[in-house]
Protein backbone atom coordinates (compact mmCIF):
# COMPACT_ATOMS: atom_id res chain seq x y z
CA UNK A 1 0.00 0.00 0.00
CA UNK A 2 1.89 3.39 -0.79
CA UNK A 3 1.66 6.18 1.67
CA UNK A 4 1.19 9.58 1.83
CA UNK A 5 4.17 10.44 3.26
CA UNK A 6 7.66 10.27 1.82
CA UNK A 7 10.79 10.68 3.29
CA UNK A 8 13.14 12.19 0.36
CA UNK A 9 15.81 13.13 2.39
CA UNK A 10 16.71 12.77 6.15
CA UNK A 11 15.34 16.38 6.82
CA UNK A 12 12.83 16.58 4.38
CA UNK A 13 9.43 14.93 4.10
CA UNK A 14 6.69 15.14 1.40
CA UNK A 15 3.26 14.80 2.35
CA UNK A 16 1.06 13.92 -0.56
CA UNK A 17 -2.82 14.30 1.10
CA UNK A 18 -4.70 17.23 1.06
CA UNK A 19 -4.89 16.98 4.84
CA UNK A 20 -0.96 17.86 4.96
CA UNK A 21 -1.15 21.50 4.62
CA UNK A 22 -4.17 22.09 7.76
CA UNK A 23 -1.85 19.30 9.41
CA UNK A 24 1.21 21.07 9.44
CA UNK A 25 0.23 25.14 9.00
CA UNK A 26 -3.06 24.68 10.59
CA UNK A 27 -3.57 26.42 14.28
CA UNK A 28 -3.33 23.32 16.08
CA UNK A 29 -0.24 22.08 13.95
CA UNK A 30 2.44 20.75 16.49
CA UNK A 31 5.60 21.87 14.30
CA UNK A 32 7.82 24.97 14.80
CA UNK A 33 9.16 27.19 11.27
CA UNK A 34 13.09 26.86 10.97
CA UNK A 35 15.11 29.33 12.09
CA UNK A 36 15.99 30.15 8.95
CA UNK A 37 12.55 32.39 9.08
CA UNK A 38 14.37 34.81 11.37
CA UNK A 39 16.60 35.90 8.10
CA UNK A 40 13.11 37.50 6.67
CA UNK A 41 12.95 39.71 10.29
CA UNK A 42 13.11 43.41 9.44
CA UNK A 43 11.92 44.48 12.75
CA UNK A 44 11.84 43.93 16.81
CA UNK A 45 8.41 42.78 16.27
CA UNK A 46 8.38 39.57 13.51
CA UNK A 47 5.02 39.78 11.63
CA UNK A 48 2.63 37.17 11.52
CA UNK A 49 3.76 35.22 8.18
CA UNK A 50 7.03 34.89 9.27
CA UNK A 51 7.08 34.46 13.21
CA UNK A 52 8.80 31.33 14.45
CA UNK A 53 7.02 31.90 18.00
CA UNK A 54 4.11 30.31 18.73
CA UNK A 55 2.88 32.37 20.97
CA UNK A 56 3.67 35.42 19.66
CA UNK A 57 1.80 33.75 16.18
CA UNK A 58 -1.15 32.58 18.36
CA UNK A 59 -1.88 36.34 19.59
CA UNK A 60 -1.38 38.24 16.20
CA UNK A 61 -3.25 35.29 14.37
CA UNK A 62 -6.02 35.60 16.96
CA UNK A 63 -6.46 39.95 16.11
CA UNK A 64 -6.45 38.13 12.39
CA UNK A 65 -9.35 35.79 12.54
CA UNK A 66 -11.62 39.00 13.51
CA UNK A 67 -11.51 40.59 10.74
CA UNK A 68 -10.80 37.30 8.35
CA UNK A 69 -14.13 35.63 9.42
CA UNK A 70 -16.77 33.50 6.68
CA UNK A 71 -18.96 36.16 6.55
CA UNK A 72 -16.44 39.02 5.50
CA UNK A 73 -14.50 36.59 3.02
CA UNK A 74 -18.41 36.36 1.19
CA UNK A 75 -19.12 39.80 1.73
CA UNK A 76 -15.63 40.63 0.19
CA UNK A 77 -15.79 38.40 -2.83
CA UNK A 78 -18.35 40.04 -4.23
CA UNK A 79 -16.28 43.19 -4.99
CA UNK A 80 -13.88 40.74 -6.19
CA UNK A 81 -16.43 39.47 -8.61
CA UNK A 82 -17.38 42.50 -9.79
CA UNK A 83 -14.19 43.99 -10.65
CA UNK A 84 -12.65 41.41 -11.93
CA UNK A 85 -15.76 40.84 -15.01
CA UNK A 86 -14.67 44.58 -15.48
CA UNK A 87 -11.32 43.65 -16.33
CA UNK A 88 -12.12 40.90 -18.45
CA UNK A 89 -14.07 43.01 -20.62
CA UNK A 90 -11.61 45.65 -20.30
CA UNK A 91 -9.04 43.16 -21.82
CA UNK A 92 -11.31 41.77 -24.29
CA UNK A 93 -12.64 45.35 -25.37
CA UNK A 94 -11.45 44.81 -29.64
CA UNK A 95 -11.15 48.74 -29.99
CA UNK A 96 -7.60 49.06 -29.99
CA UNK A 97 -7.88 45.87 -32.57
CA UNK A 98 -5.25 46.24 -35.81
CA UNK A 99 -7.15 46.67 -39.22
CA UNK A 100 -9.47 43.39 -38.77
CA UNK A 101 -6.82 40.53 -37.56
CA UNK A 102 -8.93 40.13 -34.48
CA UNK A 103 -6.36 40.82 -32.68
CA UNK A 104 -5.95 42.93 -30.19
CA UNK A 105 -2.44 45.16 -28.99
CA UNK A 106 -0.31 43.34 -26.99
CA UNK A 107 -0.72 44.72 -22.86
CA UNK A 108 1.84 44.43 -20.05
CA UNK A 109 -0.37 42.05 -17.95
CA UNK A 110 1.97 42.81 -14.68
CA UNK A 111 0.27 46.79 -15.37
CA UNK A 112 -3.14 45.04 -15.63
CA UNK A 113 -3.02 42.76 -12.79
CA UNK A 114 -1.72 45.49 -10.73
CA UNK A 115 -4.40 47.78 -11.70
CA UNK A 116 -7.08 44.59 -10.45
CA UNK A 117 -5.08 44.89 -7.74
CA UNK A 118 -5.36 47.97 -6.78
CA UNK A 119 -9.05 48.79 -7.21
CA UNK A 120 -9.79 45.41 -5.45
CA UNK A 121 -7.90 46.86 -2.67
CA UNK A 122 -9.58 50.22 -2.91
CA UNK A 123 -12.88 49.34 -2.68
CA UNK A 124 -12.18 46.49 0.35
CA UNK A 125 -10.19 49.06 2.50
CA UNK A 126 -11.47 52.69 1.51
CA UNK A 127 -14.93 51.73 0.37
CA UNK A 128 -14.71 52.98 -2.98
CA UNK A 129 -12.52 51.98 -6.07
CA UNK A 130 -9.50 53.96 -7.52
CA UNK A 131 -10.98 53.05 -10.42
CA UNK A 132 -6.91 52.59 -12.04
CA UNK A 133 -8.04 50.10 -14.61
CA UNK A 134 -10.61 52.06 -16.45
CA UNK A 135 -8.80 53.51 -19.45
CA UNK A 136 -9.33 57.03 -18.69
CA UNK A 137 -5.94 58.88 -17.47
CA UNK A 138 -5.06 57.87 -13.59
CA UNK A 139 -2.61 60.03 -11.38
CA UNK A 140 -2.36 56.65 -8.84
CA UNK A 141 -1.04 54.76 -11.98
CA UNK A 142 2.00 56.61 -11.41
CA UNK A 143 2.65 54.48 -8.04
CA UNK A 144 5.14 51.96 -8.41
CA UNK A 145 3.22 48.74 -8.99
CA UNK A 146 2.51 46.00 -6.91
CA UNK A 147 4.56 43.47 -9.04
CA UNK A 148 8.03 45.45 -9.28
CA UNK A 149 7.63 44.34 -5.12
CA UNK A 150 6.54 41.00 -5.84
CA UNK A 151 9.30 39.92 -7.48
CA UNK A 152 11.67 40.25 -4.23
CA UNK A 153 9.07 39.09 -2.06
CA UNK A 154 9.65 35.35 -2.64
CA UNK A 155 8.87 32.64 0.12
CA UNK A 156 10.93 32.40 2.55
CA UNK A 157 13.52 29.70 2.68
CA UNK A 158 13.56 29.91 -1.59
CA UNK A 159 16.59 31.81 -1.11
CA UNK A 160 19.55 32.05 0.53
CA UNK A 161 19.72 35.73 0.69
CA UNK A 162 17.67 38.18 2.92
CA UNK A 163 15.71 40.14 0.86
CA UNK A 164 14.27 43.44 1.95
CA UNK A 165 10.98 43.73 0.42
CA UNK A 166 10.05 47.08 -1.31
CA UNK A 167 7.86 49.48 0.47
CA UNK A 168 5.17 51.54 -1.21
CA UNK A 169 4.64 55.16 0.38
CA UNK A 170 1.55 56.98 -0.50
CA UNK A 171 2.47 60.63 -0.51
CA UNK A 172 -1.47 61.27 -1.45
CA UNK A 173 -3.95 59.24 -3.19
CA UNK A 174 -5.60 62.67 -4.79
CA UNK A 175 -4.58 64.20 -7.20
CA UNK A 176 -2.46 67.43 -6.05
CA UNK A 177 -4.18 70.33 -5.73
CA UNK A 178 -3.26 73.55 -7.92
CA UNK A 179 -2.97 76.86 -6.35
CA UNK A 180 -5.36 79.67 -6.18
């Protein structure tokens, strides 16, 4: 009978059920992160993804849960939903088509996905979308996008260097105002 489990090397261990993943990153998992994890610390106070603590993961994971709950992941999805049919028919708007190929221009996807992004985010945290992937001109398009950040936010233990993740600051999210 094969099993689930797989030793591939004398520190490592596949697990190949479904189960694995609640078994071993689940609350009640009885395993502790490597060390290694502390290489990702950029300050006093480790943040939830990355804490090797239990405790200190049991009390920031427990803040977590209250605003993570069923009911706010349905609520939430909904925006999700909607703004994501947007950008499908954003991307599959033929008006920027060449003389009758069918084809549209080529798009930098990273730009779009970062735009979804963004106005997901908008609407979920300010209540209202930035509305950056309508094609009308934007002043927050000019924020460095989410994936120039992305791509030196790897998971941890995929490298061997400490990476210092990118940080976006928001000088204003209005557009400046000229004088009188």
């Amino acid at each position: 009978m094969a099993s689930d489990k797989v030793r591939i090397h004398p520190n490592e261990v596949l697990f190949l059920a479904p189960q694995a993943h609640k078994d071993i990153y689940g609350a009640k998992a009885n395993v502790r992160r490597a060390t290694s994890y502390k290489a990702w610390q950029t300050s006093v106070e480790p943040n939830t993804a990355i804490t090797i603590d239990p405790q200190a993961h049991a009390r920031k994971r427990k803040l977590l849960n209250q605003a993570f709950t069923d009911k706010s992941a349905k609520h939430a999805a909904k925006f999700v939903v909607e703004h994501t049919e947007r950008w499908i028919d954003l991307l599959a708007d033929n008006k920027d088509a060449p003389s009758g190929d069918g084809w549209t221009s080529t798009r930098n996807m990273s730009d779009w996905n970062d735009w979804l992004v963004f106005d997901i985010l908008g609407d979920l945290c300010f209540g209202r979308s930035f509305d950056v992937k309508e094609p009308k001109p934007n002043p927050i398009r000019k924020i460095p996008p989410f994936s120039h950040s992305a791509r030196s936010n790897v998971l941890p233990g995929t490298s061997l260097h400490r990476i210092t993740s990118a940080k976006l600051t928001f000088h204003s999210l209005d557009p400046p105002i000229p004088p009188s």
